[in-house]
C-alpha atoms as a PDB file:
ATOM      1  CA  UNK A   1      -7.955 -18.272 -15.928  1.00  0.00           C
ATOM      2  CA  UNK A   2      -8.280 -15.772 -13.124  1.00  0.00           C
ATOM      3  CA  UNK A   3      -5.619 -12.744 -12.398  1.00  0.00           C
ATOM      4  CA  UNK A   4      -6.697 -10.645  -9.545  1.00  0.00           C
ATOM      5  CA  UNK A   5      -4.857  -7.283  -7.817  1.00  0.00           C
ATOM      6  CA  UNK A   6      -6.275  -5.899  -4.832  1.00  0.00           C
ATOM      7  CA  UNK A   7      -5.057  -2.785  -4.350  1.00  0.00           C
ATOM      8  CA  UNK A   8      -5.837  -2.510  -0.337  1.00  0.00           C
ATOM      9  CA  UNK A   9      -6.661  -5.086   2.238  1.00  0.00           C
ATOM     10  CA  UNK A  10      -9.372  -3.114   3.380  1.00  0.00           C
ATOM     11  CA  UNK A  11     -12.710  -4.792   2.527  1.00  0.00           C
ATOM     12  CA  UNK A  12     -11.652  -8.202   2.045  1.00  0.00           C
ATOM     13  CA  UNK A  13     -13.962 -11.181   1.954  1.00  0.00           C
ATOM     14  CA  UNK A  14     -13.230 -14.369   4.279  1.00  0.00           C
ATOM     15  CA  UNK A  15     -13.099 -16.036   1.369  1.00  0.00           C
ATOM     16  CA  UNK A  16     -11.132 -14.100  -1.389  1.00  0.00           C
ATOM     17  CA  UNK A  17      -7.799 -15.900  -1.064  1.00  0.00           C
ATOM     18  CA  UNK A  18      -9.065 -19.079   0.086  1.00  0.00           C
ATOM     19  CA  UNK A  19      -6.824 -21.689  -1.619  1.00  0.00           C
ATOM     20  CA  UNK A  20      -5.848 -19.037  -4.199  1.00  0.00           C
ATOM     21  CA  UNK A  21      -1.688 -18.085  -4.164  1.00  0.00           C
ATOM     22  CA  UNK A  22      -1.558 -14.852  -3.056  1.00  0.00           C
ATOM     23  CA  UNK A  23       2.073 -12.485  -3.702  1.00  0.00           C
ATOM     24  CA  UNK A  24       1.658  -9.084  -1.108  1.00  0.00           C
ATOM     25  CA  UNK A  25       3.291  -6.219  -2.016  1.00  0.00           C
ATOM     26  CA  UNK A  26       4.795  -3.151   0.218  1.00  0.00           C
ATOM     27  CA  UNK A  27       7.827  -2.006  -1.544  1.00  0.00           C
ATOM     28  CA  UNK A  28       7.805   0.998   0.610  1.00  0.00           C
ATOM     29  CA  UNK A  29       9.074  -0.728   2.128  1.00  0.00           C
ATOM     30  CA  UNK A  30       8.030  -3.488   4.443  1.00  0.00           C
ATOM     31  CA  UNK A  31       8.057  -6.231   1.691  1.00  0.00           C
ATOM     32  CA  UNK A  32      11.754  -4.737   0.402  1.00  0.00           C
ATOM     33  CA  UNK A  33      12.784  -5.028   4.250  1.00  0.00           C
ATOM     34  CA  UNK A  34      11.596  -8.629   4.707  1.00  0.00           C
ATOM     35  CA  UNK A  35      13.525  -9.213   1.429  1.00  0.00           C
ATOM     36  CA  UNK A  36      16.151  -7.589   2.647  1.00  0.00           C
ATOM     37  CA  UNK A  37      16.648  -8.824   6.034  1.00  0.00           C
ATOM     38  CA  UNK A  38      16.480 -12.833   5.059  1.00  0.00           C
ATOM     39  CA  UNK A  39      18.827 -11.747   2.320  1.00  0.00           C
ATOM     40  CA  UNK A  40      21.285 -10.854   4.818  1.00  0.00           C
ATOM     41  CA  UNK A  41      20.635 -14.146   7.455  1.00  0.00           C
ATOM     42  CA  UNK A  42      18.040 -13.899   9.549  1.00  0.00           C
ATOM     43  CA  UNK A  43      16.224 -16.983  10.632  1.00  0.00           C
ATOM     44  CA  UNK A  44      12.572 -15.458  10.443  1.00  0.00           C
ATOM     45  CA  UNK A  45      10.389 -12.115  10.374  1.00  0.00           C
ATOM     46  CA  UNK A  46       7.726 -12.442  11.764  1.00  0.00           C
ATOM     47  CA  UNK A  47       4.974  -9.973  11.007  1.00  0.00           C
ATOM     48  CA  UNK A  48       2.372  -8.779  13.831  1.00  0.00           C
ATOM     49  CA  UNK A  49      -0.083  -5.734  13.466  1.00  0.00           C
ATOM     50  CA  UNK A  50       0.208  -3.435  16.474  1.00  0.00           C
ATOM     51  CA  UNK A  51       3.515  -2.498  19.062  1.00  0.00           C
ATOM     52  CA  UNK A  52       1.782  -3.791  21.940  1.00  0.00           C
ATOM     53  CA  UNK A  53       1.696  -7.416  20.428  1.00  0.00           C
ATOM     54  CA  UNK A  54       4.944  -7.050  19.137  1.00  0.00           C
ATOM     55  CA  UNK A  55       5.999  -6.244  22.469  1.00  0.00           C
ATOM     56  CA  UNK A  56       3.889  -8.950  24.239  1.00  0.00           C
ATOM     57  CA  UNK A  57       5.690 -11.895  21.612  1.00  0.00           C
ATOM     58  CA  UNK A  58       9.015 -10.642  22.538  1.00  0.00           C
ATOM     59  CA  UNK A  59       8.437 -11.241  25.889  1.00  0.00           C
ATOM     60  CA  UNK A  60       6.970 -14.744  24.928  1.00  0.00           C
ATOM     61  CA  UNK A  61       9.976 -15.734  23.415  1.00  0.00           C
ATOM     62  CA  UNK A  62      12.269 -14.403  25.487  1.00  0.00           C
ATOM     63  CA  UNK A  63      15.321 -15.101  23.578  1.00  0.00           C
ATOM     64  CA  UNK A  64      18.785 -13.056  22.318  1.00  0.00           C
ATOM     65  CA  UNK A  65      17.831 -14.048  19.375  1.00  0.00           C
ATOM     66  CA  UNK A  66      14.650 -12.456  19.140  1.00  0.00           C
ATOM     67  CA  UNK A  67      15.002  -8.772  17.645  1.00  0.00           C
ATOM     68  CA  UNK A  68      12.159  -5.997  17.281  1.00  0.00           C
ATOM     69  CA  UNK A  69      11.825  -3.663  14.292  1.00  0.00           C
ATOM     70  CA  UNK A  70       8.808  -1.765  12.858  1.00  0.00           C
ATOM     71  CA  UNK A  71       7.436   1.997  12.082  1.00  0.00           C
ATOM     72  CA  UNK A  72       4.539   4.265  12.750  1.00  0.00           C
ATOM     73  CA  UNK A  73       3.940   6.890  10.249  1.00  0.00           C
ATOM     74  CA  UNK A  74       7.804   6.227   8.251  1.00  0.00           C
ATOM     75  CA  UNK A  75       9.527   6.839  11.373  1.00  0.00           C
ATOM     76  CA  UNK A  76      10.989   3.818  13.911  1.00  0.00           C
ATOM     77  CA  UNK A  77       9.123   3.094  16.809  1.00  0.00           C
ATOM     78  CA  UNK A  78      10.813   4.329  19.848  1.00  0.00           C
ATOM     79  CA  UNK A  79      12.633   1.365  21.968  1.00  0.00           C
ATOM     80  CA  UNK A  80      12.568  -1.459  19.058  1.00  0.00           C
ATOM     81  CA  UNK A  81      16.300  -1.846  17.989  1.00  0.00           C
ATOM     82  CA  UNK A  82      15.381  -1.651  14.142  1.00  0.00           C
ATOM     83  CA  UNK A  83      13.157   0.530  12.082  1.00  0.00           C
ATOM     84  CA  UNK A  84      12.033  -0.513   8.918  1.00  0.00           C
ATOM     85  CA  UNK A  85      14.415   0.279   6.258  1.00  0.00           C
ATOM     86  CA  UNK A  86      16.102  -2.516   4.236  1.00  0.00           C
ATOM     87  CA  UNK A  87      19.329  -0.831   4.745  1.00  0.00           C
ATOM     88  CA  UNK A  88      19.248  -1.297   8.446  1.00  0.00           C
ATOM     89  CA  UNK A  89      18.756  -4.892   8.179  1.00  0.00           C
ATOM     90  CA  UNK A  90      22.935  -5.829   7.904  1.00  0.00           C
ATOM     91  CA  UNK A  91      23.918  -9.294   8.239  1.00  0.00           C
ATOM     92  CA  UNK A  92      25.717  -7.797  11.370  1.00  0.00           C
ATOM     93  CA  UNK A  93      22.573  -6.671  12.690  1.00  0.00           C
ATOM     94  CA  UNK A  94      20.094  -9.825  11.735  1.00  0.00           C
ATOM     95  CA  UNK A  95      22.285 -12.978  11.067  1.00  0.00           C
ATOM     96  CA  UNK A  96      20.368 -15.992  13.315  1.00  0.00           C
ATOM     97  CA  UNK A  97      17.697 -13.643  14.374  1.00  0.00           C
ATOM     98  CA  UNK A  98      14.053 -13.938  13.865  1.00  0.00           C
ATOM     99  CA  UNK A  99      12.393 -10.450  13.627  1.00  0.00           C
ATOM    100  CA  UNK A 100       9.532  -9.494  14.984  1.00  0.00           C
ATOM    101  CA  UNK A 101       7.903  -6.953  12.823  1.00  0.00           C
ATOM    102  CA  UNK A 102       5.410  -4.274  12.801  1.00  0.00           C
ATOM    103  CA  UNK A 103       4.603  -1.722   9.980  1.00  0.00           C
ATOM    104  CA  UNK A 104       1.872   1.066   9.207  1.00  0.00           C
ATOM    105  CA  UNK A 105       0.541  -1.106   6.138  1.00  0.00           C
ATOM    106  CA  UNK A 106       2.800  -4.172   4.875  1.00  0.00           C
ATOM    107  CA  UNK A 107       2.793  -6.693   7.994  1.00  0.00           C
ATOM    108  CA  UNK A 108      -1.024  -6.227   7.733  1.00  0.00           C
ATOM    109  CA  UNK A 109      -1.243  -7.073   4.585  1.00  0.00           C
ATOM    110  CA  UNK A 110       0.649  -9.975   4.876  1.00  0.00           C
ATOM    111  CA  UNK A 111      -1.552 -11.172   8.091  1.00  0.00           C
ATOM    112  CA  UNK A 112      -4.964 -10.407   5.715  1.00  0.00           C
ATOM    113  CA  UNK A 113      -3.690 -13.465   3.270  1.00  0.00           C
ATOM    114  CA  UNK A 114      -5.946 -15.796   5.829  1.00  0.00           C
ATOM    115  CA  UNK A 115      -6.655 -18.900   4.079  1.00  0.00           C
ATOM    116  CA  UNK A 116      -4.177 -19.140   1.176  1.00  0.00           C
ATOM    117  CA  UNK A 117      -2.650 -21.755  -0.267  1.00  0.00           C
ATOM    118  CA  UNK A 118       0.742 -20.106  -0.459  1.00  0.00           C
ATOM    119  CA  UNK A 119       1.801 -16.549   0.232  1.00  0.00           C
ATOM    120  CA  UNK A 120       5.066 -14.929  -1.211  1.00  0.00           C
ATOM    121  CA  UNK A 121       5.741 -11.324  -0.525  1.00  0.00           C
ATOM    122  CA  UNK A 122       7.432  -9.538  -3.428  1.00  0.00           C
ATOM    123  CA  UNK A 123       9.128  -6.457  -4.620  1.00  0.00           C
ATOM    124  CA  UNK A 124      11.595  -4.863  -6.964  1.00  0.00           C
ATOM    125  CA  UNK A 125      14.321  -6.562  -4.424  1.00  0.00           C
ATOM    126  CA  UNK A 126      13.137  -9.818  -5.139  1.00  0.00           C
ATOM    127  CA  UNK A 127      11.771  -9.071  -8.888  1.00  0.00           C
ATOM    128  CA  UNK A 128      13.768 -12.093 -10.412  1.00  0.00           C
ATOM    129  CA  UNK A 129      12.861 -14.958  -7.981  1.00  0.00           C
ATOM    130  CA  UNK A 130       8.675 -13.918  -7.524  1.00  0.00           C
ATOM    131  CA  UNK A 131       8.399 -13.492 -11.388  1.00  0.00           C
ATOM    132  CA  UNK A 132       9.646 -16.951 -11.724  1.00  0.00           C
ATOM    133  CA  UNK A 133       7.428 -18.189  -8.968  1.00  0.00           C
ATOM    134  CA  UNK A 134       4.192 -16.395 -10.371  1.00  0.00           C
ATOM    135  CA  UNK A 135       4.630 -17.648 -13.908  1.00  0.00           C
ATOM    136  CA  UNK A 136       4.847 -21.024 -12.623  1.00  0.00           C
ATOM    137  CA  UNK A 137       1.776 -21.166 -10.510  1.00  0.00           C
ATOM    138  CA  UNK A 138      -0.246 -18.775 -13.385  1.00  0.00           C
ATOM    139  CA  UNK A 139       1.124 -21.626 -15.847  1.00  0.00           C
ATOM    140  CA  UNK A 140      -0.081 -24.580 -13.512  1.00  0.00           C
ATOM    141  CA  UNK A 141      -2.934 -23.118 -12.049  1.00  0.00           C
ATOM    142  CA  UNK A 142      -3.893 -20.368 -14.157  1.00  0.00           C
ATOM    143  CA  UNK A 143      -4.851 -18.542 -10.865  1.00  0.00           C
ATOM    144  CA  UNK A 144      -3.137 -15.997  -9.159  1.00  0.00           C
ATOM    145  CA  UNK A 145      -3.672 -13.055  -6.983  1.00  0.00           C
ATOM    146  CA  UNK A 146      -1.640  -9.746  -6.040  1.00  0.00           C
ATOM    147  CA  UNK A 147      -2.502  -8.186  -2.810  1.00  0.00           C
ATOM    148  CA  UNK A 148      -1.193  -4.387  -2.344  1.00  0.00           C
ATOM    149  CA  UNK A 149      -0.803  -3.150   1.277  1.00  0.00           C
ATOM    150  CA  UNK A 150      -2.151   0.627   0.182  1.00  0.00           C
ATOM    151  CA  UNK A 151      -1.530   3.349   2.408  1.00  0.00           C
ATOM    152  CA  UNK A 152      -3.587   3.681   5.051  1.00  0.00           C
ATOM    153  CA  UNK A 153      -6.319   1.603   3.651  1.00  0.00           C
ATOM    154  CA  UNK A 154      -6.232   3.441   0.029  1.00  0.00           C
ATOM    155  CA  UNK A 155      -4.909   2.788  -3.337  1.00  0.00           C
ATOM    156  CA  UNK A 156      -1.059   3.634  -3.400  1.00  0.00           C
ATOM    157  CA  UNK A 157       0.513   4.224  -6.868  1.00  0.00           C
ATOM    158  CA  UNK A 158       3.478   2.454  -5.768  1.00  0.00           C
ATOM    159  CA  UNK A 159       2.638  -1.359  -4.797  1.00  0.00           C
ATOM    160  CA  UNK A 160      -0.017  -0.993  -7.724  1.00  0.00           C
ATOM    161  CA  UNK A 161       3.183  -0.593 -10.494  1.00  0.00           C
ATOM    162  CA  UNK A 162       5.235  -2.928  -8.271  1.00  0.00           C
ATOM    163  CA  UNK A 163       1.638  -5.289  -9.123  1.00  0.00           C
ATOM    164  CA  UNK A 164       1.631  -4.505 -12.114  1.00  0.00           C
ATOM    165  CA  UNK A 165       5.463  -5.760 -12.936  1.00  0.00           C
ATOM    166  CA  UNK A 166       4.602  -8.791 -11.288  1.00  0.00           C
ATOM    167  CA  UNK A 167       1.463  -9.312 -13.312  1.00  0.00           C
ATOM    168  CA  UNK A 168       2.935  -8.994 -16.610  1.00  0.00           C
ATOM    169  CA  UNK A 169       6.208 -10.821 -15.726  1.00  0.00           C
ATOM    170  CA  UNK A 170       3.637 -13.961 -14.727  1.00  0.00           C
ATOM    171  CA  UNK A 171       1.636 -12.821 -17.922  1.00  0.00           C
ATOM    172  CA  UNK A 172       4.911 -13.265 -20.269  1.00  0.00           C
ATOM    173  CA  UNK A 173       4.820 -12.782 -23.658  1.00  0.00           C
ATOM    174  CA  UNK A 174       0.357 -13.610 -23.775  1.00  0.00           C
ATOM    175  CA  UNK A 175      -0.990 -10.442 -24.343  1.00  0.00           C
ATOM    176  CA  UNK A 176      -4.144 -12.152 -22.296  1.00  0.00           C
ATOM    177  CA  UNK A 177      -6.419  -9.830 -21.073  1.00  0.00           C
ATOM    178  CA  UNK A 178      -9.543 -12.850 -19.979  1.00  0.00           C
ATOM    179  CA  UNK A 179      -9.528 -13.567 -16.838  1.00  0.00           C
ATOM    180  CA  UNK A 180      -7.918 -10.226 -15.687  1.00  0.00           C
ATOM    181  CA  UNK A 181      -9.854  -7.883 -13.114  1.00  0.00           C
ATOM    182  CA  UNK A 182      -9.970  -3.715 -13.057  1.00  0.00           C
ATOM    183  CA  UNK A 183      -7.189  -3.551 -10.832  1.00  0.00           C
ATOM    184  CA  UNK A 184      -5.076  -5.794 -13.007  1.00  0.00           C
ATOM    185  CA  UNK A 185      -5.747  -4.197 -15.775  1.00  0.00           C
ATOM    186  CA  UNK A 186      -5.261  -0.822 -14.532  1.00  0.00           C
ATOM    187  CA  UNK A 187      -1.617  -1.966 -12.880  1.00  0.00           C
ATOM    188  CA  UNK A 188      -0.464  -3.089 -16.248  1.00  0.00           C
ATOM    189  CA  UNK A 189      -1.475   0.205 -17.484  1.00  0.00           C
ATOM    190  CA  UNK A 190       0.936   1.898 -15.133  1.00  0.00           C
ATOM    191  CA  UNK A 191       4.066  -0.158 -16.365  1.00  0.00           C
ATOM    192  CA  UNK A 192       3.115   1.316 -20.031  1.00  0.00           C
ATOM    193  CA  UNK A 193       3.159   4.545 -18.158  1.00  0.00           C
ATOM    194  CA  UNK A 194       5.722   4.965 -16.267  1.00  0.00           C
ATOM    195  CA  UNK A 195       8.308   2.005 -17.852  1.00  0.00           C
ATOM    196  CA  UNK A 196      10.490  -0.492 -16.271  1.00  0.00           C
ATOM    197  CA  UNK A 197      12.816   2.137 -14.365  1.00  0.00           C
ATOM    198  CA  UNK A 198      11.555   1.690 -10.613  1.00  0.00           C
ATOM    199  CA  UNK A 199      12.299   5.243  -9.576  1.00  0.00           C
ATOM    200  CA  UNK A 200       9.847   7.355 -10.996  1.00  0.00           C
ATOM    201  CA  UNK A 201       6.972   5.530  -9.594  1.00  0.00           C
ATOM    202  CA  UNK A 202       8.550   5.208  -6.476  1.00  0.00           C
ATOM    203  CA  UNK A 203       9.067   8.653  -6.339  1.00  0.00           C
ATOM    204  CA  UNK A 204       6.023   9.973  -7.643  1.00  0.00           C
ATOM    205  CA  UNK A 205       3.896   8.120  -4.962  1.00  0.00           C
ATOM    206  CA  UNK A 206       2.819   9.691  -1.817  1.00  0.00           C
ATOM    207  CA  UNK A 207       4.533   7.117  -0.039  1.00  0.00           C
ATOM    208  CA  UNK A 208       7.868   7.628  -1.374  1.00  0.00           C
ATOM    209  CA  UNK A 209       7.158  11.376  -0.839  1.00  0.00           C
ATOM    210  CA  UNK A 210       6.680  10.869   2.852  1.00  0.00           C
ATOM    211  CA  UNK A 211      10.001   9.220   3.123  1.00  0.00           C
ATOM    212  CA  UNK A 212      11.578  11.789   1.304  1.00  0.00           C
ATOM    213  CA  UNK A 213      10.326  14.559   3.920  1.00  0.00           C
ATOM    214  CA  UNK A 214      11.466  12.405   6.477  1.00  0.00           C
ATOM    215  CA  UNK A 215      15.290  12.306   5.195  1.00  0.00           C
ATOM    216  CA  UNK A 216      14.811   8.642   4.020  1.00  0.00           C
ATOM    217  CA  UNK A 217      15.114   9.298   0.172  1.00  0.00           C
ATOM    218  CA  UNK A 218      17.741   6.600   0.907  1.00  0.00           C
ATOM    219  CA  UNK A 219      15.008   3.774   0.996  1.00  0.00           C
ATOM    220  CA  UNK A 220      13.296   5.027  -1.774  1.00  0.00           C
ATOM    221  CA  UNK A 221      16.349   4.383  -3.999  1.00  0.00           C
ATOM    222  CA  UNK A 222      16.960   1.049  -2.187  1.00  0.00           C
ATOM    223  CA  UNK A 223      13.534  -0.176  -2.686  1.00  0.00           C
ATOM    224  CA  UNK A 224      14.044   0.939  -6.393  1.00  0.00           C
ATOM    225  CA  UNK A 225      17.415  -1.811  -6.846  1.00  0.00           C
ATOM    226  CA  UNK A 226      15.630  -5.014  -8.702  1.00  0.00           C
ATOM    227  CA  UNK A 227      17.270  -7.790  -7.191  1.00  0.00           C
ATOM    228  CA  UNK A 228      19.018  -5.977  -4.587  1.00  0.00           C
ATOM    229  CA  UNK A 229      17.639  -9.147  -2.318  1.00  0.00           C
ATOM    230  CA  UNK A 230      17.327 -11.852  -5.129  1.00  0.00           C
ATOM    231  CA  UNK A 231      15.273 -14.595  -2.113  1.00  0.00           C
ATOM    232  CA  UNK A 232      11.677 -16.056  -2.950  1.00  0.00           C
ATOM    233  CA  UNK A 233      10.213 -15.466   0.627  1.00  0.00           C
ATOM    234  CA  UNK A 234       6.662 -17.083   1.821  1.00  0.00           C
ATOM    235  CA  UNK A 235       4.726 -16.970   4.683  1.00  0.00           C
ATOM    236  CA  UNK A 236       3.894 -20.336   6.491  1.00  0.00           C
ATOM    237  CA  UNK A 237       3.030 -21.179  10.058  1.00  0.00           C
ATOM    238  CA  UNK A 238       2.657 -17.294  11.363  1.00  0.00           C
ATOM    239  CA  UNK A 239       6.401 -16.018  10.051  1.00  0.00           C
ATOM    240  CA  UNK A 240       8.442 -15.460   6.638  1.00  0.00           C
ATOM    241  CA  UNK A 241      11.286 -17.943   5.611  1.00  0.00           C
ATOM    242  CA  UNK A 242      13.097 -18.337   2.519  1.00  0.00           C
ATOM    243  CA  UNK A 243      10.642 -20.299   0.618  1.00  0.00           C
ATOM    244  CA  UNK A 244      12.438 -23.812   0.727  1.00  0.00           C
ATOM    245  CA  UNK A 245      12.827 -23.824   4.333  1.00  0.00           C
ATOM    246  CA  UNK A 246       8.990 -23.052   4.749  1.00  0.00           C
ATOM    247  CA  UNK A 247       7.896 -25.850   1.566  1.00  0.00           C
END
């Protein structure tokens, strides 16, 4: 039995994931918009690391249908239609599109899952439907791994409790502790901290901090709604889908 949460894609072997299910987690708040935006009826997000490649795919595509949204730093990059705040992505403003997206932290997460067998990202949005996923592959497989985007390459207290929900939801009622690394084990010990109210976390985290001084307190609550976005998402073939359109 193996239970693994990497709290940063920085340092990552080839290797780690290979074959291994892997859930990512960005609540702040690329994972919550990705949620969020095939919620609402887009055909795909696709995730890409840097503005000039989201820019360059765009053009590649070359379709109405095709929409650009991503941040730098919290804030929307100048010229791309969307930012990345689930509350901007309306079925008005992403029904039929596929969304090309770029984020500080999340979408490079997401592109670090090289070499999984499956990969579902998750937050409080889509609590409900990843739980049910994880306990089924921990169940089957007993092997399972939680990747956190960080901030900036560093731990972030935020996707570590989001990790750390998901962990014990695929857990259930086993108080198992073989099989479980550091970072597991340290995520489950911030859900006995800080409880199973989202906001405080959220709050507390530098992340959620930087939003607030940026006026976007808004997200923070957002990404704080369990089940606001109740889709299983999964990354197949470059972009995000609901899950049973990518099986």
């Amino acid at each position: 039995m193996k239970l693994d949460v990497v709290f940063t894609p920085l340092g990552l072997q080839p290797a780690e994931f290979q074959g291994r299910t892997v859930f990512v987690v960005d609540i702040l708040r690329a994972t919550t918009t990705m949620c969020a935006a095939l919620y609402h009826g887009a055909r795909a997000v696709i995730p890409v690391a840097e503005t000039d490649e989201a820019l360059r795919l765009a053009q590649t595509l070359d379709s109405a249908d095709v929409i650009l949204a991503g941040e730098r730093q919290c804030l929307p990059i100048p010229g791309f239609p969307l930012g990345n705040s689930p509350r901007e992505m309306t079925p008005e403003a992403v029904r039929g599109k596929t969304i090309i997206l770029t984020t500080t932290n999340g979408t490079r997460a997401v592109l670090a899952t090289q070499g999984a067998a499956a990969v579902y990202p998750m937050a409080a949005a889509n609590l409900g439907a990843a739980s049910q996923r994880a306990r089924e592959v921990w169940e089957r497989e007993g092997d399972l791994a939680i990747l956190c985007a960080g901030r900036e390459g560093r731990f972030a207290l935020d996707d570590a409790y989001a990790a750390g929900r998901l962990a014990m939801a695929a857990l259930g009622t086993a108080r198992r502790r073989r099989g479980l690394n550091d970072s597991a084990l340290a995520s489950l010990d911030l859900v006995r901290r800080y409880g199973l109210r989202w906001e405080r976390p959220l709050a507390t985290s530098h992340s959620g901090r930087d939003l607030a001084a940026v006026d976007l307190k808004a997200d923070i609550l957002d990404a704080a709604r369990e089940d606001a976005y109740p889709v299983l998402v999964q990354y197949h073939e470059r972009r995000l889908t609901l899950a049973q359109e990518a099986a």
